[in-house]
PDB file of N, CA and C in Angstrom:
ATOM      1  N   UNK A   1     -19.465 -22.682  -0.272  1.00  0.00           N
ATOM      2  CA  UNK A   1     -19.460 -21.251  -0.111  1.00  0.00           C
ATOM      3  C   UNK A   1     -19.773 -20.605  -1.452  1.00  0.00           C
ATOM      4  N   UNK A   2     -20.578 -19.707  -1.339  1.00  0.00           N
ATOM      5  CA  UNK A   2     -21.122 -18.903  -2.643  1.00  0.00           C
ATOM      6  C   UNK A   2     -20.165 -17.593  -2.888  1.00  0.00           C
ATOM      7  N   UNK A   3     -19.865 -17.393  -3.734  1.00  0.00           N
ATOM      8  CA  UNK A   3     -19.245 -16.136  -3.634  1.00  0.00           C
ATOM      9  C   UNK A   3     -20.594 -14.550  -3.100  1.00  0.00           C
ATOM     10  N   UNK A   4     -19.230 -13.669  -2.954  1.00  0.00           N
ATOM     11  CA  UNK A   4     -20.065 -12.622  -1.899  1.00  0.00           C
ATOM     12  C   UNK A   4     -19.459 -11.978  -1.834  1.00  0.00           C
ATOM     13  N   UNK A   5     -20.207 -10.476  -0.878  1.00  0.00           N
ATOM     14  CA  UNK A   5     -19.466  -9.608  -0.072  1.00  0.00           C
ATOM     15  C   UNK A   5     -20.481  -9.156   0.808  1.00  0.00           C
ATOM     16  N   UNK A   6     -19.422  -8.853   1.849  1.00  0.00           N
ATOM     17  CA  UNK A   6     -20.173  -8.705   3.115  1.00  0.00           C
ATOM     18  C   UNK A   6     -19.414  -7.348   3.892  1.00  0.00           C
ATOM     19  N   UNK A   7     -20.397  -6.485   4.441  1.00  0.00           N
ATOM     20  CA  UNK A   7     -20.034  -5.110   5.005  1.00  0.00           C
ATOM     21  C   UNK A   7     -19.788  -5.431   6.353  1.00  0.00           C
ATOM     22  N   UNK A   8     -18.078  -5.489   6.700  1.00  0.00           N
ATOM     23  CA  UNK A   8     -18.279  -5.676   8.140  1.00  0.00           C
ATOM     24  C   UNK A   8     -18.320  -4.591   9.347  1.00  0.00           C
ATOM     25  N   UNK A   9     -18.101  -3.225   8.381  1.00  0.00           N
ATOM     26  CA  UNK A   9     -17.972  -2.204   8.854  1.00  0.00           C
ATOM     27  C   UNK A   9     -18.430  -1.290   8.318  1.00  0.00           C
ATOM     28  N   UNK A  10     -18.889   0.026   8.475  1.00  0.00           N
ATOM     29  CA  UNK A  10     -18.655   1.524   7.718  1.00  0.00           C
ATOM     30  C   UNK A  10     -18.906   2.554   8.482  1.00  0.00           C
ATOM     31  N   UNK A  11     -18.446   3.961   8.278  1.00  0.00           N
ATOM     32  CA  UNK A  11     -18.407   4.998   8.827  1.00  0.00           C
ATOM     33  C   UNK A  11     -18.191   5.742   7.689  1.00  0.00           C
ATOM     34  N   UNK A  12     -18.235   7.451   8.631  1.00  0.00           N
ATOM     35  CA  UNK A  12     -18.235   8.695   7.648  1.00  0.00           C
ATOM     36  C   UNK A  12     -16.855   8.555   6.444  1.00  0.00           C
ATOM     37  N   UNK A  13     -15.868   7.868   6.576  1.00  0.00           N
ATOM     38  CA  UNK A  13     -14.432   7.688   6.356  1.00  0.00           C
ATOM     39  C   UNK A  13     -14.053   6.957   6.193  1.00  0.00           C
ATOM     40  N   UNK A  14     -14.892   5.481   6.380  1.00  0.00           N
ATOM     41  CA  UNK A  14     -13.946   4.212   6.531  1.00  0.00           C
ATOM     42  C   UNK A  14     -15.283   2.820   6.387  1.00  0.00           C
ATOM     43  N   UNK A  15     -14.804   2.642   5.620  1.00  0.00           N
ATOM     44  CA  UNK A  15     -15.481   0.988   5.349  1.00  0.00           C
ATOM     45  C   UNK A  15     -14.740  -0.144   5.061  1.00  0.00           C
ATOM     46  N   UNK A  16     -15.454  -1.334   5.738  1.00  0.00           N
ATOM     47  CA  UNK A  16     -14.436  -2.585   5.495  1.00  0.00           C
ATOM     48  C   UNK A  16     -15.316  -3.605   4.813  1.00  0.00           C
ATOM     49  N   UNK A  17     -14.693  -4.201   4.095  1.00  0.00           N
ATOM     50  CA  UNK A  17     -15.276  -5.377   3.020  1.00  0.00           C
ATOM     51  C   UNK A  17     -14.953  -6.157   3.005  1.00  0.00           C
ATOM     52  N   UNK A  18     -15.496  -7.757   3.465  1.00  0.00           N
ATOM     53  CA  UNK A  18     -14.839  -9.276   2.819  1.00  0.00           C
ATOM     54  C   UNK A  18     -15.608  -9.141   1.392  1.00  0.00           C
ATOM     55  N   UNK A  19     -14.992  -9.593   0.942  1.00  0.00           N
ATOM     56  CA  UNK A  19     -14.970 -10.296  -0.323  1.00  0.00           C
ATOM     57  C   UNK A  19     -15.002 -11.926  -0.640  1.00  0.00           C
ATOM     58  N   UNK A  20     -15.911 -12.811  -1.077  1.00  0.00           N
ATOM     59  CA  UNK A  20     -15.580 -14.562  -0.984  1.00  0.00           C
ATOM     60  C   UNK A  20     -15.255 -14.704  -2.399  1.00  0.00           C
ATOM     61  N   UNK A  21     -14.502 -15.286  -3.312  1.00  0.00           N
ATOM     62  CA  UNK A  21     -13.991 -15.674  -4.476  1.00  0.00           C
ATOM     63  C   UNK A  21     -14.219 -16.939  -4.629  1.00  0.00           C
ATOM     64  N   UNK A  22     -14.788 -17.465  -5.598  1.00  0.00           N
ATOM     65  CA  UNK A  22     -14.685 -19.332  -5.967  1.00  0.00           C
ATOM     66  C   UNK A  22     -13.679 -19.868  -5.795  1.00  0.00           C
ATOM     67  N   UNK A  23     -13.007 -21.182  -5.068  1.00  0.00           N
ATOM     68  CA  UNK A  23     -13.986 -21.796  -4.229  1.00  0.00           C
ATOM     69  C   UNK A  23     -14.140 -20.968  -2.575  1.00  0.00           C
ATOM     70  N   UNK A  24     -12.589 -21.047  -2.267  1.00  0.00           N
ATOM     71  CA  UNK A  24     -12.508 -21.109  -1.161  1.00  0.00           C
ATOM     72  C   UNK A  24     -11.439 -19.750  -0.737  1.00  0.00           C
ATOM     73  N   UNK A  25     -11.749 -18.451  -1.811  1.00  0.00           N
ATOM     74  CA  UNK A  25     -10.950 -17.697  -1.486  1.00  0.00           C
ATOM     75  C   UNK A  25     -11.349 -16.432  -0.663  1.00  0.00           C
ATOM     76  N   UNK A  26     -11.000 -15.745   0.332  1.00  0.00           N
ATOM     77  CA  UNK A  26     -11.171 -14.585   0.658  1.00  0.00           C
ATOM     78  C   UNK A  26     -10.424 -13.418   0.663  1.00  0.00           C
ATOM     79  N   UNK A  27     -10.962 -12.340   0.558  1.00  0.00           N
ATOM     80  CA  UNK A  27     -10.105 -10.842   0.604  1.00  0.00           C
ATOM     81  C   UNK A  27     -10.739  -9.746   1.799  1.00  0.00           C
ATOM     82  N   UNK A  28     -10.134  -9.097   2.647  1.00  0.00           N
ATOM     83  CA  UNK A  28     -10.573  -8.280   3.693  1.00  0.00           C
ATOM     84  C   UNK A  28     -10.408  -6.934   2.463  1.00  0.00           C
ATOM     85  N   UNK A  29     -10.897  -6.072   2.605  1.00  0.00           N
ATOM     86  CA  UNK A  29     -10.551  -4.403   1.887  1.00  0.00           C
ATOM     87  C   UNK A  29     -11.048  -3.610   3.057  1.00  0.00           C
ATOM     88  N   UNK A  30     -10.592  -2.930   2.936  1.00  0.00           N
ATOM     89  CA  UNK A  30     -10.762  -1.311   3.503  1.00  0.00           C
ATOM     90  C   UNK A  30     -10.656  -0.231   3.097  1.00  0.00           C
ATOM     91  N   UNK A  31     -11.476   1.229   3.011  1.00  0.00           N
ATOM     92  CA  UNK A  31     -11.381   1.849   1.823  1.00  0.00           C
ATOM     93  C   UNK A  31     -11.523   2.679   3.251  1.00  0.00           C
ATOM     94  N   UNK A  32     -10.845   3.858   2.797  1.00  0.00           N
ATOM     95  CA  UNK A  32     -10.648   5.220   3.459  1.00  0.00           C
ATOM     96  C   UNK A  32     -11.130   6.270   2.648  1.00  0.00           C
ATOM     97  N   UNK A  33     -11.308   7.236   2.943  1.00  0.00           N
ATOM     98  CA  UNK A  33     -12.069   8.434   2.274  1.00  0.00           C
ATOM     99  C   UNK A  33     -10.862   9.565   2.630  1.00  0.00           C
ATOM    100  N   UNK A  34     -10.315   9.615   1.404  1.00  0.00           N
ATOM    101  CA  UNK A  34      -9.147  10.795   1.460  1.00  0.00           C
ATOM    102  C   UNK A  34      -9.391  11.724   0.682  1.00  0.00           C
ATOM    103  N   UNK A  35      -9.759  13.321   0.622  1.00  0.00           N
ATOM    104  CA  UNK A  35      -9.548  14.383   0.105  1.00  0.00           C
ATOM    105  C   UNK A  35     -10.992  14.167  -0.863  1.00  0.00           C
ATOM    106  N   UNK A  36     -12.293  13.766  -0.464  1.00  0.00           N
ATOM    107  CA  UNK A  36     -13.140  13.471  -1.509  1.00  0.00           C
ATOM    108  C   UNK A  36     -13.183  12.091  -1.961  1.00  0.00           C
ATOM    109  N   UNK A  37     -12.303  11.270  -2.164  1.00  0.00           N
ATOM    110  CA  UNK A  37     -12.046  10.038  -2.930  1.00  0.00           C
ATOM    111  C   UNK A  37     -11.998   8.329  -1.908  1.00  0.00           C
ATOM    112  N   UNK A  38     -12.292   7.816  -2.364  1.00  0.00           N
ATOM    113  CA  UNK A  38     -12.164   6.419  -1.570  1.00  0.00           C
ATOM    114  C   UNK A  38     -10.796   5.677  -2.279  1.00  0.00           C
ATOM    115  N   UNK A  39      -9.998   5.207  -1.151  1.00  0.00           N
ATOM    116  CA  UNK A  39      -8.878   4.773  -1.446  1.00  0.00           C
ATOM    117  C   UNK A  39      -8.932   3.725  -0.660  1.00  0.00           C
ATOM    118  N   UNK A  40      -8.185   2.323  -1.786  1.00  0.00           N
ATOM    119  CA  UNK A  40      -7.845   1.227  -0.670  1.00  0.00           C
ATOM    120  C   UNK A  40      -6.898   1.516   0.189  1.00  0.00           C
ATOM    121  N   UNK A  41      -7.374   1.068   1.971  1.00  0.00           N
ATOM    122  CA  UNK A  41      -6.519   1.197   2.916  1.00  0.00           C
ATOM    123  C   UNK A  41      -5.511  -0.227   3.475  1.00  0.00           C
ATOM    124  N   UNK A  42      -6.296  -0.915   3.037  1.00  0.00           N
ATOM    125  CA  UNK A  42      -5.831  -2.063   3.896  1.00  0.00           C
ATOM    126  C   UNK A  42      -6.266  -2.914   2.885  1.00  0.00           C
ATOM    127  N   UNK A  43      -5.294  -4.293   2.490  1.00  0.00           N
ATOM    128  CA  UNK A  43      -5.684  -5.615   1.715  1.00  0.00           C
ATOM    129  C   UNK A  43      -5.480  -6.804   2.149  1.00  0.00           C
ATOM    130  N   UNK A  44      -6.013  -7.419   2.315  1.00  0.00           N
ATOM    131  CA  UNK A  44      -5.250  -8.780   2.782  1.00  0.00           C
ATOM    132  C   UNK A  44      -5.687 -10.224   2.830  1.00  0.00           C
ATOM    133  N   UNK A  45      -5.522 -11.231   2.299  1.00  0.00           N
ATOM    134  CA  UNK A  45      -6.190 -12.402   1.727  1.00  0.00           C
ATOM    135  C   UNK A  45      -6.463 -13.667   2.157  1.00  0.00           C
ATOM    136  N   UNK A  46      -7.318 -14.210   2.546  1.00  0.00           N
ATOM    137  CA  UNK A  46      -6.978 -15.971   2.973  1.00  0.00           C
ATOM    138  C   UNK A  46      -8.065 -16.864   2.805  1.00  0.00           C
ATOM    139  N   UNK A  47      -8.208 -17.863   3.122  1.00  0.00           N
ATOM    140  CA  UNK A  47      -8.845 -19.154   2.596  1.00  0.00           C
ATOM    141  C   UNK A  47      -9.479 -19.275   3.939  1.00  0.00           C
ATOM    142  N   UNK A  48     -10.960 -19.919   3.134  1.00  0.00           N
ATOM    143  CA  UNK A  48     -12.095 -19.511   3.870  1.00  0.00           C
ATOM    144  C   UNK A  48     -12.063 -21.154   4.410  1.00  0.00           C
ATOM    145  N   UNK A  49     -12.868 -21.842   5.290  1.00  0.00           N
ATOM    146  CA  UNK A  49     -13.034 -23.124   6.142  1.00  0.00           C
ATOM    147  C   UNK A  49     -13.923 -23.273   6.523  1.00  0.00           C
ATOM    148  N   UNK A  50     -14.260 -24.624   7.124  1.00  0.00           N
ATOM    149  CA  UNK A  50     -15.989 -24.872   7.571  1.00  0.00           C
ATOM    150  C   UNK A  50     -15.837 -23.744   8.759  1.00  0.00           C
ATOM    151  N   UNK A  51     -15.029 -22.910   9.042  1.00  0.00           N
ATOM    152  CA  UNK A  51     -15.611 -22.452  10.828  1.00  0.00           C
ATOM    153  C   UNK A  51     -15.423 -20.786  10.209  1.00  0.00           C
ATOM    154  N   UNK A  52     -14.772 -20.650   8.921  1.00  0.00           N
ATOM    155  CA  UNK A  52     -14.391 -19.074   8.517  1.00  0.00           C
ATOM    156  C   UNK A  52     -14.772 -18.763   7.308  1.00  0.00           C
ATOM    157  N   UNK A  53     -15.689 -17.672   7.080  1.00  0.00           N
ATOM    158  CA  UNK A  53     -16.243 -17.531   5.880  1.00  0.00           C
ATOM    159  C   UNK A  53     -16.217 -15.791   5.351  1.00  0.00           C
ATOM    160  N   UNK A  54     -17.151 -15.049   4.816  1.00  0.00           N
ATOM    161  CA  UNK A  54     -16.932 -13.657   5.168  1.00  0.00           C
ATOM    162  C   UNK A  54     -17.872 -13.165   5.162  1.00  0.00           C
ATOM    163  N   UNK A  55     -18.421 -13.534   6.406  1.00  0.00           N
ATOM    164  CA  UNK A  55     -19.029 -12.968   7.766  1.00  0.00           C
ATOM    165  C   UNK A  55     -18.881 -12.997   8.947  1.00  0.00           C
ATOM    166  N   UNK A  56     -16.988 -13.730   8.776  1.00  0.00           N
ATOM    167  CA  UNK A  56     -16.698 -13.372   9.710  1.00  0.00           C
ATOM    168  C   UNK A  56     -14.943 -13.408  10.267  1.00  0.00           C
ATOM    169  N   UNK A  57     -14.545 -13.124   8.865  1.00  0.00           N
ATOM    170  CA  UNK A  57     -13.426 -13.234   8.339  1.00  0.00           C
ATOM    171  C   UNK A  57     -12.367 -12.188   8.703  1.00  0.00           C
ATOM    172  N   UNK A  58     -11.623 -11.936   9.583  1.00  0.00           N
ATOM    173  CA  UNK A  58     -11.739 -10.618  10.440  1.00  0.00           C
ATOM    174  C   UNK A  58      -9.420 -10.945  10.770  1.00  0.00           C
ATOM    175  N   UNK A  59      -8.700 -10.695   9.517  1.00  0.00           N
ATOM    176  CA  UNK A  59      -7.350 -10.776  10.057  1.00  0.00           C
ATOM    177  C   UNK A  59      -6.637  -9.829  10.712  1.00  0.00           C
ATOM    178  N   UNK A  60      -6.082  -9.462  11.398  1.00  0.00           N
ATOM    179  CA  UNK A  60      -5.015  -8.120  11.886  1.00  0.00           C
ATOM    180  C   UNK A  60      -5.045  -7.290  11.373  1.00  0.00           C
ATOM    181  N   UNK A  61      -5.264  -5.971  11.871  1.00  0.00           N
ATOM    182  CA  UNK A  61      -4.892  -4.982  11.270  1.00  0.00           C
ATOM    183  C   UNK A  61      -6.137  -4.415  10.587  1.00  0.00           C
ATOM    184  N   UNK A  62      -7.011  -5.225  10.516  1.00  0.00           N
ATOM    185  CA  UNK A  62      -7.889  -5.010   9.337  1.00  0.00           C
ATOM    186  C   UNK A  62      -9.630  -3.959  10.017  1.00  0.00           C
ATOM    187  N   UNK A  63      -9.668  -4.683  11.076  1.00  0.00           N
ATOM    188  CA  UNK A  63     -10.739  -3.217  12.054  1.00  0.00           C
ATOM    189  C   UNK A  63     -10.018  -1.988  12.421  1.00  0.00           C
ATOM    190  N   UNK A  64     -10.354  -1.023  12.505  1.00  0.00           N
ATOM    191  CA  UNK A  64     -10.072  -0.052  12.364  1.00  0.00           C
ATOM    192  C   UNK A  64      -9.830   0.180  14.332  1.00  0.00           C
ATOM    193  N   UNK A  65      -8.205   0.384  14.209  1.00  0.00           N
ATOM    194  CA  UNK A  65      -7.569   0.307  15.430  1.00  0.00           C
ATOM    195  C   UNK A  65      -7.214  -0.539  16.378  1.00  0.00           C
ATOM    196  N   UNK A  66      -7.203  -1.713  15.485  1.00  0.00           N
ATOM    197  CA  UNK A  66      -6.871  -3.197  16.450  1.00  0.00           C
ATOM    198  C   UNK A  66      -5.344  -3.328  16.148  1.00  0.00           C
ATOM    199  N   UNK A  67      -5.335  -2.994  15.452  1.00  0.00           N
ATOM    200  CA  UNK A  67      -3.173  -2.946  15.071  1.00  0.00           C
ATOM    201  C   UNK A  67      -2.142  -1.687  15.418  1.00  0.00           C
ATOM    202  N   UNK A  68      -1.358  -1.296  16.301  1.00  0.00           N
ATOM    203  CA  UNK A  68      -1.188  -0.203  16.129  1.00  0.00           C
ATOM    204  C   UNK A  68       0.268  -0.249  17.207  1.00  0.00           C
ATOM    205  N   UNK A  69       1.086  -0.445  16.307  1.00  0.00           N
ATOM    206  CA  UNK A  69       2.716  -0.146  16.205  1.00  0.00           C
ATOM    207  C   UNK A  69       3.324   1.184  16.491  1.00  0.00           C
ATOM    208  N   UNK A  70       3.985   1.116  17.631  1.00  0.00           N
ATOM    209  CA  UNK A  70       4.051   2.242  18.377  1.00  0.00           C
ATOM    210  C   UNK A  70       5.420   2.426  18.736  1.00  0.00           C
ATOM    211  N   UNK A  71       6.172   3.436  18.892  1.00  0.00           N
ATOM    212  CA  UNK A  71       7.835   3.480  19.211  1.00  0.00           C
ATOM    213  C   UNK A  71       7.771   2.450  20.285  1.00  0.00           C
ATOM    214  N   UNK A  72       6.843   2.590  21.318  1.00  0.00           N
ATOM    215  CA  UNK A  72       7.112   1.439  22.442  1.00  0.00           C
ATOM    216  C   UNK A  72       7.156  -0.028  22.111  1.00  0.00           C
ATOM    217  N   UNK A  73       6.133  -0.035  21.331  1.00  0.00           N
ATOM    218  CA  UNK A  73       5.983  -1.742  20.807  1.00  0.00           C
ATOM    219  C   UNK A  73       7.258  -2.181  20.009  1.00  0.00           C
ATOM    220  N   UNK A  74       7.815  -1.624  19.921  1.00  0.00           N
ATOM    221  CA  UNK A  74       9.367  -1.852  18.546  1.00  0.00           C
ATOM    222  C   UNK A  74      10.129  -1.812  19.962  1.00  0.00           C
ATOM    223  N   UNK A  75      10.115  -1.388  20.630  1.00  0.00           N
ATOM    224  CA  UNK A  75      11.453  -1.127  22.086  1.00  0.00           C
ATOM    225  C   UNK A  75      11.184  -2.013  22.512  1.00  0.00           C
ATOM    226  N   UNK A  76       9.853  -2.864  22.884  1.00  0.00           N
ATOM    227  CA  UNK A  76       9.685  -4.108  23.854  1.00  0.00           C
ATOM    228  C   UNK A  76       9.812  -4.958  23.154  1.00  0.00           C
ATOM    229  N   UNK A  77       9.645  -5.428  21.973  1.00  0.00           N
ATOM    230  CA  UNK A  77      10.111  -6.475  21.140  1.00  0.00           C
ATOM    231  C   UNK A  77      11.856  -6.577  20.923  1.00  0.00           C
ATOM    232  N   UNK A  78      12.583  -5.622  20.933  1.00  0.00           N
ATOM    233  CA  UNK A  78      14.181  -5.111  20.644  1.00  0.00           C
ATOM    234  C   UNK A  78      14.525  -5.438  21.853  1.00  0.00           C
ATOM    235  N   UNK A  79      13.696  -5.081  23.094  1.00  0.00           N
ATOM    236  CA  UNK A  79      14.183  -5.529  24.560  1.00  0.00           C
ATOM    237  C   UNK A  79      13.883  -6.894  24.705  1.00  0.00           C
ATOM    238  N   UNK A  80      13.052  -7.581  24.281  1.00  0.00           N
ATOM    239  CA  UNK A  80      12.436  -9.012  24.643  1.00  0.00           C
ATOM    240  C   UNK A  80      13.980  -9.727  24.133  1.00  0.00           C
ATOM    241  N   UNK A  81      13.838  -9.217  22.281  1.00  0.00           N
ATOM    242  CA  UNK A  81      15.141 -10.288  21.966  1.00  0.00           C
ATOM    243  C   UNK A  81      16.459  -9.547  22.522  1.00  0.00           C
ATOM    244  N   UNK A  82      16.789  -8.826  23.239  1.00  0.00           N
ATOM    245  CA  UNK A  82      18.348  -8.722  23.838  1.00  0.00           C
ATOM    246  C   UNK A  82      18.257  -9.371  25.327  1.00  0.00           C
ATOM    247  N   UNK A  83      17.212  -9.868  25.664  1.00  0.00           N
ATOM    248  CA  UNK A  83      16.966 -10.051  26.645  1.00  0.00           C
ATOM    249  C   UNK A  83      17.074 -11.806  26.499  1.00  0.00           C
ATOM    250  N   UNK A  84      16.862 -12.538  25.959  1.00  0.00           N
ATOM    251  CA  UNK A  84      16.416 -13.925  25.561  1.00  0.00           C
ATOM    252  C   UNK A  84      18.199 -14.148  25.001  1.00  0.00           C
ATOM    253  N   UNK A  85      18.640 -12.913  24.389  1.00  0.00           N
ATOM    254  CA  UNK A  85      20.224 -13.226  24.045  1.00  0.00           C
ATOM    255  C   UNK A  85      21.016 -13.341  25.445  1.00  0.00           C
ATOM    256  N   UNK A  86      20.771 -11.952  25.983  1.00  0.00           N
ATOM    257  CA  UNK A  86      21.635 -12.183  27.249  1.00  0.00           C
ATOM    258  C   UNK A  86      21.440 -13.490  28.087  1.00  0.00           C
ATOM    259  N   UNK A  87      20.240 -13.988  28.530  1.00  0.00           N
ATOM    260  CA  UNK A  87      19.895 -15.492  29.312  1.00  0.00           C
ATOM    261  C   UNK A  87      20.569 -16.644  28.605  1.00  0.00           C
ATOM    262  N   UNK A  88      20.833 -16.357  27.375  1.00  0.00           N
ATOM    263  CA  UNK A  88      21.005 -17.775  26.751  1.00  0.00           C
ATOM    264  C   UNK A  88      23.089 -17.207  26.974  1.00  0.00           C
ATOM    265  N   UNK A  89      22.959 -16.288  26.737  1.00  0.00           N
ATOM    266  CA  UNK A  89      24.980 -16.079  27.035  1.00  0.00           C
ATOM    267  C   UNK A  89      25.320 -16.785  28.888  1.00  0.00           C
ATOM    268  N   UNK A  90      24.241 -16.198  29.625  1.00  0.00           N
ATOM    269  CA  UNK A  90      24.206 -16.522  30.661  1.00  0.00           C
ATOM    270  C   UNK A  90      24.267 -17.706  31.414  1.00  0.00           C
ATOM    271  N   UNK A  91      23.478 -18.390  30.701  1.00  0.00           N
ATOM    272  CA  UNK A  91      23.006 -20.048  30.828  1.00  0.00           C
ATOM    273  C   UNK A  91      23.973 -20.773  30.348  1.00  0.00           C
ATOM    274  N   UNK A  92      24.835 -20.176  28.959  1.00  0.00           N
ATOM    275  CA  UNK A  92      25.761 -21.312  28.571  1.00  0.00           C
ATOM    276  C   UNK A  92      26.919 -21.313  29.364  1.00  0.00           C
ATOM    277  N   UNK A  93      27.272 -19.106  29.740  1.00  0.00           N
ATOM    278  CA  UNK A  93      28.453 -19.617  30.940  1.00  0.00           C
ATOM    279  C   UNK A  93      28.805 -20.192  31.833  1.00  0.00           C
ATOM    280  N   UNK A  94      27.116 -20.278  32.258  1.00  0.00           N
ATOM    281  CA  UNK A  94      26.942 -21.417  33.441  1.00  0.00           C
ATOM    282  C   UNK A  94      27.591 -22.647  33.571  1.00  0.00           C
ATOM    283  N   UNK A  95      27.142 -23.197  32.387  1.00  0.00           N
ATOM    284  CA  UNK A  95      26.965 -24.421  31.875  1.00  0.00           C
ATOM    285  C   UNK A  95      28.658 -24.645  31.846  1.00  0.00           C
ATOM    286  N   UNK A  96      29.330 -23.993  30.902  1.00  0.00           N
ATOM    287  CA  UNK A  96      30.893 -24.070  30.877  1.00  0.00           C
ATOM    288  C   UNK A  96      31.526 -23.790  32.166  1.00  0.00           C
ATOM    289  N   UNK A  97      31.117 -23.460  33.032  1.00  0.00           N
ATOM    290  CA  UNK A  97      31.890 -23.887  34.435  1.00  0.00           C
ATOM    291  C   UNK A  97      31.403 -24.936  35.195  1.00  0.00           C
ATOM    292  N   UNK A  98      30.395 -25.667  34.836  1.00  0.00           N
ATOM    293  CA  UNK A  98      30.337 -26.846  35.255  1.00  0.00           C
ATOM    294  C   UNK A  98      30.702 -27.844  35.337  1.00  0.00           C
ATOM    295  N   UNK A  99      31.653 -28.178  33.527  1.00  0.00           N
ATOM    296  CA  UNK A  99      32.129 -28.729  32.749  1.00  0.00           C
ATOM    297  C   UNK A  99      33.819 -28.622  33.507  1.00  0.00           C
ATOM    298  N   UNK A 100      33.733 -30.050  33.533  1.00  0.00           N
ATOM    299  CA  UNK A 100      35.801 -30.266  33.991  1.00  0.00           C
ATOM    300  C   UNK A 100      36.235 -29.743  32.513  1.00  0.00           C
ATOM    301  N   UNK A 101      37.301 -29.455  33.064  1.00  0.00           N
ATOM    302  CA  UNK A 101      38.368 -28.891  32.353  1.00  0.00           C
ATOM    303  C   UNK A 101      38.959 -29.500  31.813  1.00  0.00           C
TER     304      UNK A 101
END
């Protein structure tokens, strides 16, 4: 892998950048356009492989609206684990009345 950069995105506001580093390093960027100015939005780093390089190096969060954490998404995750607690309280009471005394 040669080092590089590659435009995987841009708009009036928003551009995204891999970056390749010697040997085998990569960086996603994202730059936002705030008040006149370009600001990094997003950073995030990983190691490139015969099947991942950056052209096509693409982690979470990092296209513009593929990540997006929402009061609901925090309630169904908070419900998933009280939910996986209660089955397992459930399952063991089970279990202890099965059990001689």
């Amino acid at each position: 892998m040669t080092p590089g950069t590659s435009i995987e995105f841009s708009g009036a506001t928003t551009v995204g950048l891999v970056a390749s580093i010697a040997p085998s390093t990569l960086f996603a960027i994202r730059f936002e356009k705030t008040k006149e100015r370009w600001l990094i939005d997003y950073l995030h780093g990983g190691h490139s492989s015969s099947r991942i390089d950056e052209t096509n190096f693409a982690p979470a969060g990092f296209f513009p609206g593929s990540r997006q954490e929402t009061t609901w998404t925090w309630l169904a995750v908070v419900g998933g684990l009280l939910g996986l607690i209660l089955l397992a309280a459930l399952v063991d009471r089970g279990l202890s009345r099965t059990r001689p005394a």
